[in-house]
Protein backbone atom coordinates (compact mmCIF):
# COMPACT_ATOMS: atom_id res chain seq x y z
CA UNK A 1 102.26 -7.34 140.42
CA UNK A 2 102.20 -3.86 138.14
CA UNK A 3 98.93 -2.04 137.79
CA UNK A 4 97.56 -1.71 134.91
CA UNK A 5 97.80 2.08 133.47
CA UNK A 6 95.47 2.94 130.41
CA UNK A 7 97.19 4.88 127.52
CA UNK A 8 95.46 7.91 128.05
CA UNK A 9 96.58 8.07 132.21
CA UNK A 10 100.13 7.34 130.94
CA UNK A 11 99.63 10.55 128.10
CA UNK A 12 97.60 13.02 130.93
CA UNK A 13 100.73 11.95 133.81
CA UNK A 14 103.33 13.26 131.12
CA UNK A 15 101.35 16.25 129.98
CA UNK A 16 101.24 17.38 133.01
CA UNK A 17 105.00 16.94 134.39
CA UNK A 18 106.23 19.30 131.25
CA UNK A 19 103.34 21.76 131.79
CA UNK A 20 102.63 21.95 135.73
CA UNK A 21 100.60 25.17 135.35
CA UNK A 22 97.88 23.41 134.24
CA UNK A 23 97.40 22.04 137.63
CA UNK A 24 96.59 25.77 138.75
CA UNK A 25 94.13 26.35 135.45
CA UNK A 26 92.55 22.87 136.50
CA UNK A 27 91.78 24.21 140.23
CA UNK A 28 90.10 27.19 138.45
CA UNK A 29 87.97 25.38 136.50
CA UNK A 30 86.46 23.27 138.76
CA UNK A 31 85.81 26.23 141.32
CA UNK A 32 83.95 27.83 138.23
CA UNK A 33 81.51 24.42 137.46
CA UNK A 34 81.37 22.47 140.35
CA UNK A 35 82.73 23.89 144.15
CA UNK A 36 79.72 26.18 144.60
CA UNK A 37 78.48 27.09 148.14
CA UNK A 38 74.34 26.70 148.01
CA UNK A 39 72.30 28.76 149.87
CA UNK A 40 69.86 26.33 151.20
CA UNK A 41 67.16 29.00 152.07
CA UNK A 42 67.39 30.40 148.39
CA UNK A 43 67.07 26.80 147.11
CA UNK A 44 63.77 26.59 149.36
CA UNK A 45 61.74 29.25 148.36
CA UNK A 46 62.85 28.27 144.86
CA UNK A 47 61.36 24.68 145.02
CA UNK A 48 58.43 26.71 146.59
CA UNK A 49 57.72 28.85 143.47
CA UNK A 50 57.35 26.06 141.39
CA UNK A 51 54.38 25.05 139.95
CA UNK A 52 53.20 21.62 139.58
CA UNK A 53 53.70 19.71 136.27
CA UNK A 54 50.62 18.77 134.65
CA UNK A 55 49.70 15.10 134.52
CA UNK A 56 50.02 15.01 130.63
CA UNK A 57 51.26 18.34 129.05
CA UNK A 58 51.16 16.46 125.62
CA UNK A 59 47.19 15.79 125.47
CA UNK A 60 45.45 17.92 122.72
CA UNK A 61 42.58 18.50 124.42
CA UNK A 62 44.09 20.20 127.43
CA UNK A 63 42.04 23.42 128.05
CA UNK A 64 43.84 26.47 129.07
């Protein structure tokens, strides 16, 4: 039984056997947006800082 392969995996599989220094660029890119280390200690005293959201910031007669 074949598996079914969409149009666009069959276009992306061919695009990138003739240009195999995209897999390189790719890497890159997600290191920029998504493999980020977190300091956890930063992220604390972040959430910390915060002030509450008011119950209804919309209501016109909210006194500041």
């Amino acid at each position: 039984m074949a598996l079914y392969e969409s149009d666009h995996t069959k276009f992306m599989r061919e695009m990138m056997s003739q240009n195999p220094e995209w897999a390189e660029d790719q890497r890159v890119g997600r290191a920029i947006w998504w493999d980020k280390k977190i300091n956890l200690d930063e992220q604390g005293k972040f959430r910390q800082a915060q002030e509450p959201n008011k119950s209804y910031p919309y209501d016109v007669n909210f006194d500041f």
